[in-house]
PDB file of N, CA and C in Angstrom:
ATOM      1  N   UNK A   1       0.842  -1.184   0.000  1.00  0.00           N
ATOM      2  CA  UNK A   1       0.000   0.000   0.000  1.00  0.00           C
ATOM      3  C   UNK A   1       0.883   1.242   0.000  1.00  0.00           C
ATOM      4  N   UNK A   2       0.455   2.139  -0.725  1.00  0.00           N
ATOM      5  CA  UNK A   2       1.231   3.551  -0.790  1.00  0.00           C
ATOM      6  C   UNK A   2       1.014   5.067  -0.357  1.00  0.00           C
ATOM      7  N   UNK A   3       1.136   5.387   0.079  1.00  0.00           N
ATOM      8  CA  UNK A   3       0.370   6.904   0.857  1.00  0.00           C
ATOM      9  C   UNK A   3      -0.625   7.181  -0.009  1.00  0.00           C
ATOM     10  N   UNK A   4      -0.407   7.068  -1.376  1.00  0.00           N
ATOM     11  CA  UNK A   4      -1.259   8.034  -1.992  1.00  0.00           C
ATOM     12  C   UNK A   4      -2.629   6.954  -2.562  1.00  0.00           C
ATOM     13  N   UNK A   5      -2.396   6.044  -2.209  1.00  0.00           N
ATOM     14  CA  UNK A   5      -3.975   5.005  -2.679  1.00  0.00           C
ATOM     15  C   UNK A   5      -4.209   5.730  -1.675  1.00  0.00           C
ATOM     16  N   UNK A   6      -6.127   4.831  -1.768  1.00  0.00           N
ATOM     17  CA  UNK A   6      -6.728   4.949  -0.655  1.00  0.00           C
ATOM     18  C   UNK A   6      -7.306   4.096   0.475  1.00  0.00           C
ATOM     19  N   UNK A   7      -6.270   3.196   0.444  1.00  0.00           N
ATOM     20  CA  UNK A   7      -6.458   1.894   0.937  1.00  0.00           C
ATOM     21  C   UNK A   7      -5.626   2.683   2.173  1.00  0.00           C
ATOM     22  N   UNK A   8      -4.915   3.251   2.083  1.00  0.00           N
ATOM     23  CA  UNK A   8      -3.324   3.615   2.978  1.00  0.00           C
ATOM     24  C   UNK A   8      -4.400   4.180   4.170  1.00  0.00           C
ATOM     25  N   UNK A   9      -3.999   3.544   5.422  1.00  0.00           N
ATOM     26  CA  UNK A   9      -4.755   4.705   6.764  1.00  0.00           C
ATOM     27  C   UNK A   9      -3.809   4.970   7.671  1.00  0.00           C
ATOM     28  N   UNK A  10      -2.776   4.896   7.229  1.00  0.00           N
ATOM     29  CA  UNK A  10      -1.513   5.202   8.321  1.00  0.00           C
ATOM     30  C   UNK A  10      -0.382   5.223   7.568  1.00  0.00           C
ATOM     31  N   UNK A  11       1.194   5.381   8.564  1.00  0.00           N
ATOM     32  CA  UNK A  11       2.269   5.035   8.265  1.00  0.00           C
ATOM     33  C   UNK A  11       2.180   3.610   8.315  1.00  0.00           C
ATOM     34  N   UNK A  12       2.903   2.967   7.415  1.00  0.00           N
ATOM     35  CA  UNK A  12       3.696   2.102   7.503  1.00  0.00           C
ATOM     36  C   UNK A  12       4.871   1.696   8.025  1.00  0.00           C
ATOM     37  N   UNK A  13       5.112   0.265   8.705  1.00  0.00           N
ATOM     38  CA  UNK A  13       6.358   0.040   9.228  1.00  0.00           C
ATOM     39  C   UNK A  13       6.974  -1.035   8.748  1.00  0.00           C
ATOM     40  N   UNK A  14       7.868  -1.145   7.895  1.00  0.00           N
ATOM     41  CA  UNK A  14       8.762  -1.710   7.300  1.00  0.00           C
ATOM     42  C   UNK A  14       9.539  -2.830   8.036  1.00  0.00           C
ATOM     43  N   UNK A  15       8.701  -4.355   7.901  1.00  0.00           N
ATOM     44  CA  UNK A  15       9.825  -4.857   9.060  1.00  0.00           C
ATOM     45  C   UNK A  15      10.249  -6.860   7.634  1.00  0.00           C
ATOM     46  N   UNK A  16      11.478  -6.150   7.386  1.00  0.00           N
ATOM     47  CA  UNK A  16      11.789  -7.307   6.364  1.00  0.00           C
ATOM     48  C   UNK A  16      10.819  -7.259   5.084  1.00  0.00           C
ATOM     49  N   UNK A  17       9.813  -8.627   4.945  1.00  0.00           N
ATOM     50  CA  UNK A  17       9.241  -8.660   3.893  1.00  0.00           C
ATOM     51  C   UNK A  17       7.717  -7.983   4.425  1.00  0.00           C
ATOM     52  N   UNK A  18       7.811  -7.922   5.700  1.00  0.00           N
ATOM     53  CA  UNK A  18       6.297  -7.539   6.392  1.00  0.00           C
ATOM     54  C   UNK A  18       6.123  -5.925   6.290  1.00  0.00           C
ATOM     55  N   UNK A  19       5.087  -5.832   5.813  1.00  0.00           N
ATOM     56  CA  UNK A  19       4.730  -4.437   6.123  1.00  0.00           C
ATOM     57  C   UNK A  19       3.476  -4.460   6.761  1.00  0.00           C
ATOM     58  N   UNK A  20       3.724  -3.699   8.236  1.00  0.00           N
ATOM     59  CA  UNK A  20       2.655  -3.719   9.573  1.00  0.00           C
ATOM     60  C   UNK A  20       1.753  -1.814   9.416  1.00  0.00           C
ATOM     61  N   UNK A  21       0.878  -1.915   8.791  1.00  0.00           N
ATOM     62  CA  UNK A  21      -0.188  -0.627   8.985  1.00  0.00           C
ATOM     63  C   UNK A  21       0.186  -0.301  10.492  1.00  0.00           C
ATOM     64  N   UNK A  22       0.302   0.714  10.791  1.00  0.00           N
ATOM     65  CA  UNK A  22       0.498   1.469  11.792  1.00  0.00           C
ATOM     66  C   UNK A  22      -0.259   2.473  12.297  1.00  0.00           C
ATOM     67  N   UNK A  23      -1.605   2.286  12.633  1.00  0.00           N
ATOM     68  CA  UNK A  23      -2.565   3.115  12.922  1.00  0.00           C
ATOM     69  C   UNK A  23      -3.352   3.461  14.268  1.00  0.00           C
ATOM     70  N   UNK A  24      -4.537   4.041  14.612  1.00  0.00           N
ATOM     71  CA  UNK A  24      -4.696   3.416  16.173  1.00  0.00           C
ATOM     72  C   UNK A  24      -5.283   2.508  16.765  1.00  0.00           C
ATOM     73  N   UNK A  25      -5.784   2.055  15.896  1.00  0.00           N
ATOM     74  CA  UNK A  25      -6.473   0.675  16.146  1.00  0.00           C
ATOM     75  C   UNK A  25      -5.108  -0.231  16.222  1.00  0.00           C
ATOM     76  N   UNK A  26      -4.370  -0.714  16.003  1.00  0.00           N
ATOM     77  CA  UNK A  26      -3.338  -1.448  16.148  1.00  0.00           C
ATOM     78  C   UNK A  26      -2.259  -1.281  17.120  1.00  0.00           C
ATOM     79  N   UNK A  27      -2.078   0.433  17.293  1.00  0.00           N
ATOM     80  CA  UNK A  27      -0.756   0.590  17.737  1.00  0.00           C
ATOM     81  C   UNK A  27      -0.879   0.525  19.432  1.00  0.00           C
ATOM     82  N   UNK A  28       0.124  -0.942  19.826  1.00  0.00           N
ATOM     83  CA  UNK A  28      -0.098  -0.904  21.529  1.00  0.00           C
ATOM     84  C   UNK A  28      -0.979  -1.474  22.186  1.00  0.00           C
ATOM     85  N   UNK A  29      -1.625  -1.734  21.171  1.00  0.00           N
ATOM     86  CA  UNK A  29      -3.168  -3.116  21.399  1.00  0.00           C
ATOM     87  C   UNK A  29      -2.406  -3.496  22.311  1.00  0.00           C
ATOM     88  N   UNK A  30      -3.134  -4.255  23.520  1.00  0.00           N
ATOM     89  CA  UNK A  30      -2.495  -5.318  24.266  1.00  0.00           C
ATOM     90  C   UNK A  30      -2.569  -6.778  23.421  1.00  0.00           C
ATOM     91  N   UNK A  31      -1.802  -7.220  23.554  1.00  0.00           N
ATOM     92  CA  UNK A  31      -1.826  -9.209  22.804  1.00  0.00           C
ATOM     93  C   UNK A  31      -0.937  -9.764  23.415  1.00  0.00           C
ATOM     94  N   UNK A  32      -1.483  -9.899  24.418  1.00  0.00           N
ATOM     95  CA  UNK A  32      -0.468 -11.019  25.593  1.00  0.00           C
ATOM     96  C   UNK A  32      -1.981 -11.290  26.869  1.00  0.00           C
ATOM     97  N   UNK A  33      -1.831 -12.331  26.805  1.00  0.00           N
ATOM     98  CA  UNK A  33      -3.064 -13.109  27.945  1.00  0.00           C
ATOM     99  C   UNK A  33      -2.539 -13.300  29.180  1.00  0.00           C
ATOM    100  N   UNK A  34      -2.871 -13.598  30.178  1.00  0.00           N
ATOM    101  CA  UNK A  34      -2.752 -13.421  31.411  1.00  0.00           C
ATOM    102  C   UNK A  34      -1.343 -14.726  31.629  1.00  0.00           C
ATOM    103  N   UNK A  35      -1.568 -15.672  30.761  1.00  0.00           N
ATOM    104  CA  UNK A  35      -0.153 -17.031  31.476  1.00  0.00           C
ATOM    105  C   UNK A  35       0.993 -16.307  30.745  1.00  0.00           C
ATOM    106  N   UNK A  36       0.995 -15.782  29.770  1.00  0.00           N
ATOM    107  CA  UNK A  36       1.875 -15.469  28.890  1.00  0.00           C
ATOM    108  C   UNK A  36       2.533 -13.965  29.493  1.00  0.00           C
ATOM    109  N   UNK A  37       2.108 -13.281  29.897  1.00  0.00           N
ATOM    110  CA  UNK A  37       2.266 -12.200  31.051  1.00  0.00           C
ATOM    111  C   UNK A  37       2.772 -12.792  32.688  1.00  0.00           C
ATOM    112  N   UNK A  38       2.128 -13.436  33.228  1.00  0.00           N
ATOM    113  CA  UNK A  38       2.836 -14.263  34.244  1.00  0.00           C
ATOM    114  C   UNK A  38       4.006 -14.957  33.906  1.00  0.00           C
ATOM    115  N   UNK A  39       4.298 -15.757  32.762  1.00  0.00           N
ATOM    116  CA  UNK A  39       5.596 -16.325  32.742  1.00  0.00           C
ATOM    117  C   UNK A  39       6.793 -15.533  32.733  1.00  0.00           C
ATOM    118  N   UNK A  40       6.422 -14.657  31.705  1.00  0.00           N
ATOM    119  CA  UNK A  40       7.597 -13.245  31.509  1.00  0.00           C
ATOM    120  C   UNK A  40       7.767 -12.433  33.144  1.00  0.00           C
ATOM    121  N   UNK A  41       6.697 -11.895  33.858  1.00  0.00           N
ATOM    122  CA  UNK A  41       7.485 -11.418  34.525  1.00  0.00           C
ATOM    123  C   UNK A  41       8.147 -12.645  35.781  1.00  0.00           C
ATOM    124  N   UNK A  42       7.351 -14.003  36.396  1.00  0.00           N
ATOM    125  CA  UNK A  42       7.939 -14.785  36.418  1.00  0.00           C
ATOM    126  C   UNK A  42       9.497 -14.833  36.446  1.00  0.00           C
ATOM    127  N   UNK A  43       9.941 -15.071  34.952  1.00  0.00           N
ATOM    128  CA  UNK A  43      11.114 -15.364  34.864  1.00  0.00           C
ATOM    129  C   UNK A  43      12.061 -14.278  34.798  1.00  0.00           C
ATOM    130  N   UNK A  44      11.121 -12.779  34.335  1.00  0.00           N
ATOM    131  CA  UNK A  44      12.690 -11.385  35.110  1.00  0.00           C
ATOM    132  C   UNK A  44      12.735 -11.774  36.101  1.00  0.00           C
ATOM    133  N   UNK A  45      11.474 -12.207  37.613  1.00  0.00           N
ATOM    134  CA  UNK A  45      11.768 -11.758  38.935  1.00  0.00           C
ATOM    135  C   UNK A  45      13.168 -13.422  39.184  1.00  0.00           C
ATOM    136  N   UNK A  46      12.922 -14.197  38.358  1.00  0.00           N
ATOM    137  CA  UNK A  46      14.275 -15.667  38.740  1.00  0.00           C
ATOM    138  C   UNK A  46      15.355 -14.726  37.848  1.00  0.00           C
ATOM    139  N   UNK A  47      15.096 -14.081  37.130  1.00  0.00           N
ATOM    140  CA  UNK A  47      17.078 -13.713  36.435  1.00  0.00           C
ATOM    141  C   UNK A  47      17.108 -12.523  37.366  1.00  0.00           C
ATOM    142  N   UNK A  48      16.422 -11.912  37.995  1.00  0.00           N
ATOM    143  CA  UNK A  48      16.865 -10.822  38.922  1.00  0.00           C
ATOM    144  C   UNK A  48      17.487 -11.623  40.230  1.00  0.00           C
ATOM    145  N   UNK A  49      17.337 -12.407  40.489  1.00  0.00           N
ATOM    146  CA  UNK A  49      17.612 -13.771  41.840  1.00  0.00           C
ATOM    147  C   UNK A  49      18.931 -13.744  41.623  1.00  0.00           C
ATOM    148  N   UNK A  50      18.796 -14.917  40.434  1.00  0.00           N
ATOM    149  CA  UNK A  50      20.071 -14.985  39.517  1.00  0.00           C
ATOM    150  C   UNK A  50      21.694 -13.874  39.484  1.00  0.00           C
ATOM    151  N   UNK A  51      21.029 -13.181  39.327  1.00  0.00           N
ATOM    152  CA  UNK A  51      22.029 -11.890  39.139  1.00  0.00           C
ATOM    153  C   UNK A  51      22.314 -11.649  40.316  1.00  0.00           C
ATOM    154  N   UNK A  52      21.295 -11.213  41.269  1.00  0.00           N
ATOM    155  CA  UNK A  52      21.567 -10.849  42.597  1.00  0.00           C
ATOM    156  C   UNK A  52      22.615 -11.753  43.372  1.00  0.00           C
ATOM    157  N   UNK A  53      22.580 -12.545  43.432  1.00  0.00           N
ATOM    158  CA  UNK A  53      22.864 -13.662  44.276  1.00  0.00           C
ATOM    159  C   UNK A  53      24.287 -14.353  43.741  1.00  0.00           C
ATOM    160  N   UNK A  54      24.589 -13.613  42.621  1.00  0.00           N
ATOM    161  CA  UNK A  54      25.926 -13.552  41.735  1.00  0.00           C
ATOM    162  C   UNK A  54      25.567 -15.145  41.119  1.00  0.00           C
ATOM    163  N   UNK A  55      24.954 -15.924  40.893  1.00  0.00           N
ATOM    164  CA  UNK A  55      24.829 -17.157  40.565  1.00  0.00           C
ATOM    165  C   UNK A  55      25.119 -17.254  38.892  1.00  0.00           C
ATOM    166  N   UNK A  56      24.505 -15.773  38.837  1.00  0.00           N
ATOM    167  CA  UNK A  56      25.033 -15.258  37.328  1.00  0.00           C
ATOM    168  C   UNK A  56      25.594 -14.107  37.084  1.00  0.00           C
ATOM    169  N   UNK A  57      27.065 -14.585  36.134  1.00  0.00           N
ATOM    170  CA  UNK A  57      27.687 -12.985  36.518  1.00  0.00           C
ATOM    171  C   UNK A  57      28.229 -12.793  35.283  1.00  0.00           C
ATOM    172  N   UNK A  58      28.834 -11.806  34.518  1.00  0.00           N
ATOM    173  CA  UNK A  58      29.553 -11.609  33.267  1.00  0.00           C
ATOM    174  C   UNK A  58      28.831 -11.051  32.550  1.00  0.00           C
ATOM    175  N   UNK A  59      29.262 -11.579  31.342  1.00  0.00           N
ATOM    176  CA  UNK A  59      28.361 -11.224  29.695  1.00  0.00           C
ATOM    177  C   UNK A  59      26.632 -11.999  29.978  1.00  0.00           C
ATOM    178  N   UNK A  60      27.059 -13.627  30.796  1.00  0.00           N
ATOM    179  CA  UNK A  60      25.603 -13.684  30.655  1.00  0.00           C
ATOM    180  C   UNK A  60      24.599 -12.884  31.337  1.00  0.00           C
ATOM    181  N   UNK A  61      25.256 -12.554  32.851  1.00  0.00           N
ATOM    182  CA  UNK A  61      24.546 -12.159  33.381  1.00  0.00           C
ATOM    183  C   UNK A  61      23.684 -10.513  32.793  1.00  0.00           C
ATOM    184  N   UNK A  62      24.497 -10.304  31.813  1.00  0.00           N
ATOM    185  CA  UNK A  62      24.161  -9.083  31.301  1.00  0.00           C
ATOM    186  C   UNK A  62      23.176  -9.103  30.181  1.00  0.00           C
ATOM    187  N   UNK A  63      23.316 -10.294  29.778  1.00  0.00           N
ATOM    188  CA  UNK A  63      22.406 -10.007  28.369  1.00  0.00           C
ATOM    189  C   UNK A  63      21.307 -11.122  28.977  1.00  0.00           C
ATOM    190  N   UNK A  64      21.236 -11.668  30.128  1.00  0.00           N
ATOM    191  CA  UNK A  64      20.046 -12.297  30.692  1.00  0.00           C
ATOM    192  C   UNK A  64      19.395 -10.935  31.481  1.00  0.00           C
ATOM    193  N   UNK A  65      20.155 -10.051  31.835  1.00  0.00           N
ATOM    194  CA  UNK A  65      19.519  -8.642  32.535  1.00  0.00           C
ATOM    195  C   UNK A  65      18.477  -8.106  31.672  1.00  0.00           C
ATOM    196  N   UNK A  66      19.387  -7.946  30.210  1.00  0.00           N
ATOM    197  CA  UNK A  66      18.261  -6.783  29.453  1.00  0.00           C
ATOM    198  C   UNK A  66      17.158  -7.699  29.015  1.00  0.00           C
ATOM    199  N   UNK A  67      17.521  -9.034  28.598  1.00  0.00           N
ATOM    200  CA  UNK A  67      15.923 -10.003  28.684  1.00  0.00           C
ATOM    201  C   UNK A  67      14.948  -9.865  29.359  1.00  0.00           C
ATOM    202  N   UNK A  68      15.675 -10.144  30.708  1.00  0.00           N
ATOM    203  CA  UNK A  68      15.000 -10.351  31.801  1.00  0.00           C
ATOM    204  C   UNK A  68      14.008  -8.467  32.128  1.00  0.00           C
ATOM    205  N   UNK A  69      14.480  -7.901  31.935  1.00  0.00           N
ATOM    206  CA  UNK A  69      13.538  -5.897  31.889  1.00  0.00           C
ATOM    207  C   UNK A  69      12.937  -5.857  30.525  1.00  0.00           C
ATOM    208  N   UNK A  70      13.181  -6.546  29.157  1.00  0.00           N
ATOM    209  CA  UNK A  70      12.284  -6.487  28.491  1.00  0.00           C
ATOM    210  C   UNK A  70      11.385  -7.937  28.682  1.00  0.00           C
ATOM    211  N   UNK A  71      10.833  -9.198  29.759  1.00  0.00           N
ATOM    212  CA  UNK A  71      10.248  -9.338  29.573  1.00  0.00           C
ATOM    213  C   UNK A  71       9.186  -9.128  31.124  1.00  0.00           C
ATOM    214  N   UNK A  72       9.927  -8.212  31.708  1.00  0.00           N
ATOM    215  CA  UNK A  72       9.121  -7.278  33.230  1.00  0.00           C
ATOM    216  C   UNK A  72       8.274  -6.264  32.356  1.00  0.00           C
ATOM    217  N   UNK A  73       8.886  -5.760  31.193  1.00  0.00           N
ATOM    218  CA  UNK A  73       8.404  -4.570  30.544  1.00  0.00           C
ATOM    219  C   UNK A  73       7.226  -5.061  29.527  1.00  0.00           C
ATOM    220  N   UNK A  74       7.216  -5.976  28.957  1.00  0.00           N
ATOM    221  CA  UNK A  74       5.892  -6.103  28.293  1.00  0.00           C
ATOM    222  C   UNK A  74       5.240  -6.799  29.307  1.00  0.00           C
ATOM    223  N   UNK A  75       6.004  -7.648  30.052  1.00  0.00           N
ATOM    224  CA  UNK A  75       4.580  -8.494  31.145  1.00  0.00           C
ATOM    225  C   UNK A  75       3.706  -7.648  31.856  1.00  0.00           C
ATOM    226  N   UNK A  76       4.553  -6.930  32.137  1.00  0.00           N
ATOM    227  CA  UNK A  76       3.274  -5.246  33.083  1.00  0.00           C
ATOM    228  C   UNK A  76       2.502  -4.595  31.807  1.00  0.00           C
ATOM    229  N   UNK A  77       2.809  -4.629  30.684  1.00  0.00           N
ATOM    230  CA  UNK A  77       2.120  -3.736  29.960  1.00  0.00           C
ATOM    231  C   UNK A  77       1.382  -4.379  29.292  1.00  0.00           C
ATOM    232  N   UNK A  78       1.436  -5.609  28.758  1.00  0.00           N
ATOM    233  CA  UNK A  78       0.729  -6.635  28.261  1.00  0.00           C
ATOM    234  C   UNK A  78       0.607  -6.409  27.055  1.00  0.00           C
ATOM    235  N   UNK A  79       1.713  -5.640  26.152  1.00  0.00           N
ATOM    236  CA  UNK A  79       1.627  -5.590  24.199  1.00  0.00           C
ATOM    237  C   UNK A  79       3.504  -6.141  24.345  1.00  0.00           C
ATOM    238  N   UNK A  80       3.715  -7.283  23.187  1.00  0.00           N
ATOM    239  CA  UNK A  80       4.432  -7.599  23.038  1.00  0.00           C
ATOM    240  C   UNK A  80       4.711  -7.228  21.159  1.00  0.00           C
ATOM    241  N   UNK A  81       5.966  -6.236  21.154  1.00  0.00           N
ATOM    242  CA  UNK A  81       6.117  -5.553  19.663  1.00  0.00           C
ATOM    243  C   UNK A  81       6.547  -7.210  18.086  1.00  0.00           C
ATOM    244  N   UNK A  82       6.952  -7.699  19.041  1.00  0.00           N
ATOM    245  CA  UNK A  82       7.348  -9.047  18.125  1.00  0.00           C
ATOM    246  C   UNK A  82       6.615  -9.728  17.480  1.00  0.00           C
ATOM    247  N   UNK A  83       5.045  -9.975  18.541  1.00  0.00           N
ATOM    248  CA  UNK A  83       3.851 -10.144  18.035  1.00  0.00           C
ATOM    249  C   UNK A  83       3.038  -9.767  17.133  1.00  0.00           C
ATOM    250  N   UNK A  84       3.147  -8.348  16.384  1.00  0.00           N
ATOM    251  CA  UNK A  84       2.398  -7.601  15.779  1.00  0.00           C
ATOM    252  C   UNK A  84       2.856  -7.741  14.211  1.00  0.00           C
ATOM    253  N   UNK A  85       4.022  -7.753  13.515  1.00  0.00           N
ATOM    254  CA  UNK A  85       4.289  -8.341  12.411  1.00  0.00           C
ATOM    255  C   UNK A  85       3.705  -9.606  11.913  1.00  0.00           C
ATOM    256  N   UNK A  86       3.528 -10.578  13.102  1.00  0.00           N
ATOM    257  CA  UNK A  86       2.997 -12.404  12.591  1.00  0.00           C
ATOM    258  C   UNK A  86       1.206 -12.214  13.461  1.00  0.00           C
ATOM    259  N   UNK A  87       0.916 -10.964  13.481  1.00  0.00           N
ATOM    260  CA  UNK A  87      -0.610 -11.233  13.993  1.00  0.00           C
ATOM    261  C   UNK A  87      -1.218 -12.033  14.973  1.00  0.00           C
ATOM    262  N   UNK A  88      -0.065 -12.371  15.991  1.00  0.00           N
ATOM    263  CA  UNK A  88      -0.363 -13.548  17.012  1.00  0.00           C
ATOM    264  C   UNK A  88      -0.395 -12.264  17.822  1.00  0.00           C
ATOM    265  N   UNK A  89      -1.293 -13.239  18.780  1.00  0.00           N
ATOM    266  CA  UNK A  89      -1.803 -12.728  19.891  1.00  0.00           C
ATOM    267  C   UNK A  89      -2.217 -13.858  20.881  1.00  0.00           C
ATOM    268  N   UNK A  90      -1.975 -13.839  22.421  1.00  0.00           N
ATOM    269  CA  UNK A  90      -2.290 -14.546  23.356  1.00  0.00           C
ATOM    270  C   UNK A  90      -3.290 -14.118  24.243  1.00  0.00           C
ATOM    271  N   UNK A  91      -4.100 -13.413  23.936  1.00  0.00           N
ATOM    272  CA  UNK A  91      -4.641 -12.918  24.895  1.00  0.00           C
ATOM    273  C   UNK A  91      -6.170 -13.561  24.348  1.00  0.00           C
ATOM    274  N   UNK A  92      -7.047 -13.470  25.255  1.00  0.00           N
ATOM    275  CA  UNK A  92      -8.257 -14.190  24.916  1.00  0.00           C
ATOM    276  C   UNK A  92      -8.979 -13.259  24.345  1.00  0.00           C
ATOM    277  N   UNK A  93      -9.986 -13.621  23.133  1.00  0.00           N
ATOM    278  CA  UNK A  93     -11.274 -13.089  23.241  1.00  0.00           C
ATOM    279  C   UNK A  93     -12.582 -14.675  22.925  1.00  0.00           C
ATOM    280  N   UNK A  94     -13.543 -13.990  23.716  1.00  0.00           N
ATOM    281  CA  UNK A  94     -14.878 -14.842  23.440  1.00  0.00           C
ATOM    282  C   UNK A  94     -14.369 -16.502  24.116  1.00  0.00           C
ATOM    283  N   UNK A  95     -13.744 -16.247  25.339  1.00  0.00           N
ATOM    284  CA  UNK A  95     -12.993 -17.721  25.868  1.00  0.00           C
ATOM    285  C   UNK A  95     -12.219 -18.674  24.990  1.00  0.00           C
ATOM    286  N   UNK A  96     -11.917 -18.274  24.019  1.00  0.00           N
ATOM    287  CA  UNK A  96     -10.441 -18.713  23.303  1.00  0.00           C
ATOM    288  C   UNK A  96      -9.408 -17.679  23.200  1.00  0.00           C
ATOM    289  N   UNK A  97      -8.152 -18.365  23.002  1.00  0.00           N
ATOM    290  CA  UNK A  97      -6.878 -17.411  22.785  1.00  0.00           C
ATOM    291  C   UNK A  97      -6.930 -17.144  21.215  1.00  0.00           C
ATOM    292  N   UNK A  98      -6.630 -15.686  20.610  1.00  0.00           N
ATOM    293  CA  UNK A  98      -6.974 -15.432  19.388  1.00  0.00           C
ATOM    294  C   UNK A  98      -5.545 -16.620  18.737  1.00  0.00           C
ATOM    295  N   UNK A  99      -4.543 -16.642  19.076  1.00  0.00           N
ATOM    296  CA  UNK A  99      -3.813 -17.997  18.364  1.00  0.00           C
ATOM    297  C   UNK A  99      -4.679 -19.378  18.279  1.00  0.00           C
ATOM    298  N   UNK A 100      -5.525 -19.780  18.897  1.00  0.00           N
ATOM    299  CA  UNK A 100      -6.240 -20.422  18.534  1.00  0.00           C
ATOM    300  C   UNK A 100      -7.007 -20.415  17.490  1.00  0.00           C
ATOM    301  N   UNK A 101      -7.776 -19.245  17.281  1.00  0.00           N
ATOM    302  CA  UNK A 101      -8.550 -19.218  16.180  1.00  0.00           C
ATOM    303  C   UNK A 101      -8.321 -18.895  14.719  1.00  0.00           C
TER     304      UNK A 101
END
């Protein structure tokens, strides 16, 4: 789609072969369900343990850090940006998970 059709209702975001409409209906949606939100922050609050407790220390402990705050950071907010290119979503509607349907 190109700015100037009239199909176009937003910017576009360029990700590889995907191009994701960028509008407000889309942008920041939540799409993360309640287990999928519990596991993430879950597992920052064990790599924060981890770290603390020096059990993990170095390079891993560092690049398990910024994991571990980006997945505290979408688990509290409940929109995961990775999701939105492949249209998955975990979060329920109508008592199924929309990956289900």
């Amino acid at each position: 789609m190109e700015p100037g059709s009239e199909a176009f209702s937003g910017p576009v975001l360029a990700l590889g072969k995907h191009n994701v409409n960028v509008n407000k209906e889309n942008a920041m949606k939540k799409n993360m369900g309640t287990m999928d939100r519990s596991v993430r922050v879950i597992a920052a609050i064990v790599i924060a343990i981890l770290i603390v407790t020096k059990t993990l220390a170095g390079t891993l402990a560092f690049v398990l850090g910024i994991l571990g705050g980006i997945f505290l950071v979408t688990g509290a907010v409940g929109f995961c940006s990775l999701y939105v290119p492949f249209k998955f979503s975990t979060k329920k509607k109508n008592g199924i998970t929309a990956a289900q349907s």
